[in-house]
C-alpha atoms as a PDB file:
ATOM      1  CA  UNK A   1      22.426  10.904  -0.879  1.00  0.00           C
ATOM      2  CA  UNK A   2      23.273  12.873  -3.931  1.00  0.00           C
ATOM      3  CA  UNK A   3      25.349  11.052  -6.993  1.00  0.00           C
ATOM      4  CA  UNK A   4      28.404  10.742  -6.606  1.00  0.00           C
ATOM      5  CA  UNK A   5      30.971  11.160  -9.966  1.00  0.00           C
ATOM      6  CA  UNK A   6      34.048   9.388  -9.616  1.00  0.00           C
ATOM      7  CA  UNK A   7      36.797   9.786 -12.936  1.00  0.00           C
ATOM      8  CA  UNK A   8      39.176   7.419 -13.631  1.00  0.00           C
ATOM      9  CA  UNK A   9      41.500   6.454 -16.564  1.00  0.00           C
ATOM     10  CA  UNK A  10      41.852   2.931 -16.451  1.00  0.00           C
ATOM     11  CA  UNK A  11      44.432   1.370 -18.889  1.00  0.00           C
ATOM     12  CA  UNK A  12      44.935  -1.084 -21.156  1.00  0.00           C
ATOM     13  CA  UNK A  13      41.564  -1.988 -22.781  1.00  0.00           C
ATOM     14  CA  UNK A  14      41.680  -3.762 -26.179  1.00  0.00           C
ATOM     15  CA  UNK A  15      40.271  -1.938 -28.622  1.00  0.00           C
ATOM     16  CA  UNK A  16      36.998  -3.597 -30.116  1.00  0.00           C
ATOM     17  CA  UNK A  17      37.514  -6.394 -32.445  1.00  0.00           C
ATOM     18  CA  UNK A  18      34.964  -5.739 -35.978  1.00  0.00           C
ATOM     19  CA  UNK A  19      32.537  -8.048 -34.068  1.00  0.00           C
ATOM     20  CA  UNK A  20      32.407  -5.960 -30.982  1.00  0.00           C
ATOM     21  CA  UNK A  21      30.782  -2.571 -30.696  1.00  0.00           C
ATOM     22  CA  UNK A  22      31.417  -0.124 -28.174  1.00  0.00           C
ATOM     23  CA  UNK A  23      28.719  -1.294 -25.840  1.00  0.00           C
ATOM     24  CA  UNK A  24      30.609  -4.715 -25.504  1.00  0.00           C
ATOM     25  CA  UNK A  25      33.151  -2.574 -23.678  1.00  0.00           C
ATOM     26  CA  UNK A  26      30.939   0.003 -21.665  1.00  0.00           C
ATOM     27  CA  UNK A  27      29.147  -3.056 -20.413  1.00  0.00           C
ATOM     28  CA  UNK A  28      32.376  -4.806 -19.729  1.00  0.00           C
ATOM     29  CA  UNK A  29      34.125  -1.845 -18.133  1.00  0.00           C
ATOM     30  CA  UNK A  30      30.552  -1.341 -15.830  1.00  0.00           C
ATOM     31  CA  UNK A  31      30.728  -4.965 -14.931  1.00  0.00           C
ATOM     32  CA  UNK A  32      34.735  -5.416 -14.341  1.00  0.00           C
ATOM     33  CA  UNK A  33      36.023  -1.959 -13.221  1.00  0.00           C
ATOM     34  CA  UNK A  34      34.934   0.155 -11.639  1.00  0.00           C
ATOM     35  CA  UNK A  35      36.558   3.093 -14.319  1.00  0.00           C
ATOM     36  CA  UNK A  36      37.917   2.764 -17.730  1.00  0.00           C
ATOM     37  CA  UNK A  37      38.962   3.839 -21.038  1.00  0.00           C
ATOM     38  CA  UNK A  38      38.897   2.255 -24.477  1.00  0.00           C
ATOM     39  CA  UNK A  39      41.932   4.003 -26.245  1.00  0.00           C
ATOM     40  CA  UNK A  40      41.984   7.137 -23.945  1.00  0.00           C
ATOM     41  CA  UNK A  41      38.062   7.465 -23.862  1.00  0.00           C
ATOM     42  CA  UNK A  42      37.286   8.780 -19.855  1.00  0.00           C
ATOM     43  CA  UNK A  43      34.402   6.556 -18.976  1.00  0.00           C
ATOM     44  CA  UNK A  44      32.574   8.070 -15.814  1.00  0.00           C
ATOM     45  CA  UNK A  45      30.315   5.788 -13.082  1.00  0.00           C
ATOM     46  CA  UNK A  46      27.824   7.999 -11.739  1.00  0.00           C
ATOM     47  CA  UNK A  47      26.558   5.936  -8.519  1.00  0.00           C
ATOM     48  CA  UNK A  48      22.456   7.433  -8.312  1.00  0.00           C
ATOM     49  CA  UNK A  49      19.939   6.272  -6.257  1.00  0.00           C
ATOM     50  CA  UNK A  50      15.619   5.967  -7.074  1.00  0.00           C
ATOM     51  CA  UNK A  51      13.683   8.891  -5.949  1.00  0.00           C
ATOM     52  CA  UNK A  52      10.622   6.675  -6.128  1.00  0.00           C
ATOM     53  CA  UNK A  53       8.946   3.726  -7.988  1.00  0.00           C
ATOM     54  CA  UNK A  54       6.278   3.324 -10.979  1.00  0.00           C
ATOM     55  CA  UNK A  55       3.230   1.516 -10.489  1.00  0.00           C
ATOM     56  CA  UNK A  56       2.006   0.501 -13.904  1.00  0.00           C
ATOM     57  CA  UNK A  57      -0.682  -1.472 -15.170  1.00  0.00           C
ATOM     58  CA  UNK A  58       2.044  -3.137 -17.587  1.00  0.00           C
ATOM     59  CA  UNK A  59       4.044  -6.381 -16.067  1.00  0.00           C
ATOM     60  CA  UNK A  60       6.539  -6.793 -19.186  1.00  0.00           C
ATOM     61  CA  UNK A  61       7.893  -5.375 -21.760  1.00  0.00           C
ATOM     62  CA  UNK A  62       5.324  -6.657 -24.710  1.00  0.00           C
ATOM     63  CA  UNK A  63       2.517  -5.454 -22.446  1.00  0.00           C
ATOM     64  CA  UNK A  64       3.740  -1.557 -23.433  1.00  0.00           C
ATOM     65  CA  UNK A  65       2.158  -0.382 -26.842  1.00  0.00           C
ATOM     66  CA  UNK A  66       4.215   0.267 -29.247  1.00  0.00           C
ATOM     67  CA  UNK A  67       4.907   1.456 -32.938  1.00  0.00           C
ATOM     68  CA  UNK A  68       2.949   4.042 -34.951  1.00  0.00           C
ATOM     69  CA  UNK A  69      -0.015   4.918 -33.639  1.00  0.00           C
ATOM     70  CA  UNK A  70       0.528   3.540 -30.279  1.00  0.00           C
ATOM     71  CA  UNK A  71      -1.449   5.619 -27.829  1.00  0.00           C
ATOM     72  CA  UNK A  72       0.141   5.740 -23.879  1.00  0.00           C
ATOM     73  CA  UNK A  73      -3.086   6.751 -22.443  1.00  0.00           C
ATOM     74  CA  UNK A  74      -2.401   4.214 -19.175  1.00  0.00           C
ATOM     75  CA  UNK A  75      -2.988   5.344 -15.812  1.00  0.00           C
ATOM     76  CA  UNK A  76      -0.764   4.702 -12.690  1.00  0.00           C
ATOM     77  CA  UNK A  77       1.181   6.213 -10.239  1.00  0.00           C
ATOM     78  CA  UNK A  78       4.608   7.913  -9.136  1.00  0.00           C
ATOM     79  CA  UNK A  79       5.174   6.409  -5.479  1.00  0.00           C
ATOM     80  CA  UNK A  80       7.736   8.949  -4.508  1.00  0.00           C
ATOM     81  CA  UNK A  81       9.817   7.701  -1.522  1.00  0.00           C
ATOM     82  CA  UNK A  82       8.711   9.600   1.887  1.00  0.00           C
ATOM     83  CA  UNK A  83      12.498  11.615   2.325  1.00  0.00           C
ATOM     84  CA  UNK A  84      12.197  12.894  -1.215  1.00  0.00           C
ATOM     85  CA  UNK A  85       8.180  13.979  -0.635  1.00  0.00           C
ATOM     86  CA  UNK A  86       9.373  18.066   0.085  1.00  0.00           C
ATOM     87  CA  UNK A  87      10.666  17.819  -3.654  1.00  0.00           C
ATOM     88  CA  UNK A  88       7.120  17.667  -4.606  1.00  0.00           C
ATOM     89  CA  UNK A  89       5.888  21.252  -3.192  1.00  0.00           C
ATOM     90  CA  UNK A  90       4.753  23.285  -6.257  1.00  0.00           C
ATOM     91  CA  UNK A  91       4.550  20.490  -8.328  1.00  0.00           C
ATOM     92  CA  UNK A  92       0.700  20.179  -8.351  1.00  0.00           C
ATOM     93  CA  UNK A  93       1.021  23.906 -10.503  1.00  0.00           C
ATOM     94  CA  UNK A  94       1.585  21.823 -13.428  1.00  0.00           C
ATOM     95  CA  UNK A  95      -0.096  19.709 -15.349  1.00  0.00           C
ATOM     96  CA  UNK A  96       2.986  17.627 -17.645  1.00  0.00           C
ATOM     97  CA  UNK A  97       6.011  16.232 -15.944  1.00  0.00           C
ATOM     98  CA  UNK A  98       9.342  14.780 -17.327  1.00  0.00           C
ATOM     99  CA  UNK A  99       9.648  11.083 -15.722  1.00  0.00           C
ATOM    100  CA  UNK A 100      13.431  10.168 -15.754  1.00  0.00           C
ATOM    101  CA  UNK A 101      13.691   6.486 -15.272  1.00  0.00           C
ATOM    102  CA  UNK A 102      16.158   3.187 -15.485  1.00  0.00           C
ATOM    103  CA  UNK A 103      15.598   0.471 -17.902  1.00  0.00           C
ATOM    104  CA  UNK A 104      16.987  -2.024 -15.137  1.00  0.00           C
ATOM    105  CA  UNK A 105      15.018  -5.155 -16.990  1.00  0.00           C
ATOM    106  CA  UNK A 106      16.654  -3.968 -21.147  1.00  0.00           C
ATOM    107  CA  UNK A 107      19.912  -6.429 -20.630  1.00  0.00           C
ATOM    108  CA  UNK A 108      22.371  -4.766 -22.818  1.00  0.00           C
ATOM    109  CA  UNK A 109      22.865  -1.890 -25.200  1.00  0.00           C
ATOM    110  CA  UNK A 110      22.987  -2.067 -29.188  1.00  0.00           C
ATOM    111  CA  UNK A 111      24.073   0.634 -31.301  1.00  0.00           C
ATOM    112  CA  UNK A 112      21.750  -0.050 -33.976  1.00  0.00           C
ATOM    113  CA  UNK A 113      18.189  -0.311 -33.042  1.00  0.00           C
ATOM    114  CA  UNK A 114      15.274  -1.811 -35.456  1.00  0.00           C
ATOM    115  CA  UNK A 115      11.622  -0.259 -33.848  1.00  0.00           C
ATOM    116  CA  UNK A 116       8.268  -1.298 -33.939  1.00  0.00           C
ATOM    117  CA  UNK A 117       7.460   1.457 -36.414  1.00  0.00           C
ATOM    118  CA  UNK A 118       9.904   1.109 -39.205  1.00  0.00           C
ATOM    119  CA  UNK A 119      11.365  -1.853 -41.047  1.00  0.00           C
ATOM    120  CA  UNK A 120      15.037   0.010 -41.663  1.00  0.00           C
ATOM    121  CA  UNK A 121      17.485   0.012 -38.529  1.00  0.00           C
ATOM    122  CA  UNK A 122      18.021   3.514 -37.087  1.00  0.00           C
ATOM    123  CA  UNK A 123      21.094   4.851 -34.725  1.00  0.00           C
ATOM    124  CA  UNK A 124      20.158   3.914 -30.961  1.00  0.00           C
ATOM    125  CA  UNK A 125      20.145   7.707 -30.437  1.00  0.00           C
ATOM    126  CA  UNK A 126      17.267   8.329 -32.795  1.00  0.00           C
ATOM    127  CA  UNK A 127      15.341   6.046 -31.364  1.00  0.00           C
ATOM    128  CA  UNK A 128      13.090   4.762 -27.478  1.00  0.00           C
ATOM    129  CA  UNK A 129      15.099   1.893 -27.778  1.00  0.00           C
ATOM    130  CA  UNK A 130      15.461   0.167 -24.149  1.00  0.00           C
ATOM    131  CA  UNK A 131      18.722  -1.274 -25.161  1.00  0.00           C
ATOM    132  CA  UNK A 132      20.855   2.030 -24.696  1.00  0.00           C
ATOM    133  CA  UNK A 133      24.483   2.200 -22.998  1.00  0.00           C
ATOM    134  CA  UNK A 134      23.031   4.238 -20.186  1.00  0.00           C
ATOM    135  CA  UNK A 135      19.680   2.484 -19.550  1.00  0.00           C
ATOM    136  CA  UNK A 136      17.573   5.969 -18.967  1.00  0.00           C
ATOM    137  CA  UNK A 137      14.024   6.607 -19.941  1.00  0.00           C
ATOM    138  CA  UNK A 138      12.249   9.737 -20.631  1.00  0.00           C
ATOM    139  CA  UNK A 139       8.469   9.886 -20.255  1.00  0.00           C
ATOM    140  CA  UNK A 140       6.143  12.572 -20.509  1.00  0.00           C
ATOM    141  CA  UNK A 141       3.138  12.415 -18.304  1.00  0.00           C
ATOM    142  CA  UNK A 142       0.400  14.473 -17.604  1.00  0.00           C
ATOM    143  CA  UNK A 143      -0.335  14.926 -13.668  1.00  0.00           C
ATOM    144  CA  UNK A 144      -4.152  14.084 -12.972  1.00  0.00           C
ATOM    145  CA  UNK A 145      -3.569  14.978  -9.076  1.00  0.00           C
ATOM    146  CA  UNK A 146      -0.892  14.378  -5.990  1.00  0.00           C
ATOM    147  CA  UNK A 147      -1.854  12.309  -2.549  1.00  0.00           C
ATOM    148  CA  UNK A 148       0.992  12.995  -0.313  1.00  0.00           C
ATOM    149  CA  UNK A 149       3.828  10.993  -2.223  1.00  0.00           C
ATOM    150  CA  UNK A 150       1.621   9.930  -4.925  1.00  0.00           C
ATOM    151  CA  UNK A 151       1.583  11.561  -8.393  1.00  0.00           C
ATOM    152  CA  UNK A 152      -1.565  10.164 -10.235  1.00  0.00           C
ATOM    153  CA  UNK A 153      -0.582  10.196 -13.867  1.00  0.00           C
ATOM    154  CA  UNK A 154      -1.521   9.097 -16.844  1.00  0.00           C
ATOM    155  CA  UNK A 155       0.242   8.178 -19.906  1.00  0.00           C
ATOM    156  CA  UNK A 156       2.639   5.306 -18.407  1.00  0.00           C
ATOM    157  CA  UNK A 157       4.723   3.226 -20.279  1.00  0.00           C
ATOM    158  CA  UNK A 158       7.048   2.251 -17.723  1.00  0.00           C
ATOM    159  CA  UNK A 159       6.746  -1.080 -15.682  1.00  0.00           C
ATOM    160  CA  UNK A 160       5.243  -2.054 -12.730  1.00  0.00           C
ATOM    161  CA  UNK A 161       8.506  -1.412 -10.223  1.00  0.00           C
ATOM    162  CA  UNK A 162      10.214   0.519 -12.505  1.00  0.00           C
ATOM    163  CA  UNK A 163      13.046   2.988 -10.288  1.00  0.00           C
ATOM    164  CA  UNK A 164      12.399   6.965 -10.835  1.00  0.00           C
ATOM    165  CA  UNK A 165      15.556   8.603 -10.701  1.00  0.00           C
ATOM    166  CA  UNK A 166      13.976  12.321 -11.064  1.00  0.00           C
ATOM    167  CA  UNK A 167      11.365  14.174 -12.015  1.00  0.00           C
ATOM    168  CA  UNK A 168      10.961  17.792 -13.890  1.00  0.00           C
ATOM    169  CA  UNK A 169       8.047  20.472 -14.858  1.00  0.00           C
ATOM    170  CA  UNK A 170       7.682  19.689 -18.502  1.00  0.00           C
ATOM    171  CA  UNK A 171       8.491  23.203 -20.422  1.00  0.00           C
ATOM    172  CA  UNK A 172       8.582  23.996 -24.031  1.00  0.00           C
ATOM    173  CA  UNK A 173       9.475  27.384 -25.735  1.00  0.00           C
ATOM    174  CA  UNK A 174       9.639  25.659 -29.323  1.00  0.00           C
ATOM    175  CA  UNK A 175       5.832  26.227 -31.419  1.00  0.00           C
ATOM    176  CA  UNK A 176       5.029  22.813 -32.504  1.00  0.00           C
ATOM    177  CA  UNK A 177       5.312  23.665 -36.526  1.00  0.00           C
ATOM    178  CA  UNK A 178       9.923  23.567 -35.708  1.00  0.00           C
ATOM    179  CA  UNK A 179       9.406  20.384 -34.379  1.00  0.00           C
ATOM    180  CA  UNK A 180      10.748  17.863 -36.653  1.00  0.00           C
ATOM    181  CA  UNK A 181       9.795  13.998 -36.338  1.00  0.00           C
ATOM    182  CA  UNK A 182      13.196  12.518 -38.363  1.00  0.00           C
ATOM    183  CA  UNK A 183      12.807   8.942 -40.108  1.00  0.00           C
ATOM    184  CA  UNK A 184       9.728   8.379 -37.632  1.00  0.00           C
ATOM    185  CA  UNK A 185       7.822  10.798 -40.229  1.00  0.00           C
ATOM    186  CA  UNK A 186       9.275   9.272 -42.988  1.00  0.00           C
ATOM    187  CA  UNK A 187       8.006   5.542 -41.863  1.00  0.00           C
ATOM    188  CA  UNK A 188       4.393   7.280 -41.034  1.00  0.00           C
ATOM    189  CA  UNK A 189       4.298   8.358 -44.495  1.00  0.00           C
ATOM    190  CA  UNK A 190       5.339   4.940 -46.072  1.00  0.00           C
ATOM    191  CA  UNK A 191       2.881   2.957 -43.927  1.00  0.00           C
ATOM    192  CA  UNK A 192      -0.621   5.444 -45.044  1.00  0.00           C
ATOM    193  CA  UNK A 193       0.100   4.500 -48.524  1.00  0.00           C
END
């Protein structure tokens, strides 16, 4: 079943009060509508389903490494589910995929986010922060072989369960020397001193 998109304008939201953020209504308009706006703000509810699940040697959250120098070197699989197995012809062609997951265990979103790697809070949106308004994950992973349904991968850093909601050849056209790594460079040059 493909997503479904449903827009809405719901009315008559409060605006935040200087203790709320903007996630305090997202998460109430998710939980109590099912549409709304916050001051004429369209908020749309994509309904998606799991393609597949992640089995990962990591249980919990703390098990994933994390911070500067963290290496995601773990093993597992990508049980895809048995009606979306024809997706997978071709795949085997290449050797890094794009994981697109759900955060379904982060409880909540924060604007601000402080990570592992840096002592100075950084925008949500600069950062792998599980506590997002949309709970997604992105995870690159390079394919060690398929089994029918089963992508053998390695570089996890997803939980054991975790729900796959699609999966893409990973591409690049940018040369690594215009990549730029933002504050995260900045914190990796603070902590060699």
């Amino acid at each position: 079943m493909p997503a479904t998109v449903r827009r809405e304008t719901a009315q008559g939201l409060p605006s935040p009060t200087p203790k709320q953020s903007f996630c305090d209504n997202v998460l109430a308009v998710n939980h109590n509508t099912s549409a709304g706006t916050r001051k004429g703000l369209i908020v749309q509810m994509f309904t998606m389903q799991p393609i597949g699940f992640v089995k990962s040697p990591y249980q919990n959250r703390n098990d994933v490494p994390r911070g500067l120098g963290a290496k995601h070197d773990a093993e597992g699989v990508l049980e895809i589910l048995l009606e979306f197995e024809p997706g997978l012809m071709d795949i085997e062609g290449f050797s890094h995929l794009f994981v697109i997951w759900v955060f379904e265990r982060s409880g909540g979103c924060e604007l601000l986010a402080s990570p592992p790697s840096d002592n100075r809070q950084h925008g949500v949106f600069a950062t792998r922060s599980p506590m997002r308004p949309n709970p997604i994950g992105l995870t690159v992973v390079e394919l060690m072989r398929r089994d029918g349904p089963r992508l053998h991968v390695r570089g996890i850093d997803m939980l054991e369960g975790t729900p796959i909601l699609d999966i893409k050849p990973y591409l690049s056209s940018i040369a690594p020397e215009l990549l730029r790594r933002g504050w995260l460079a900045e914190a990796e040059a603070r902590s060699a001193k």
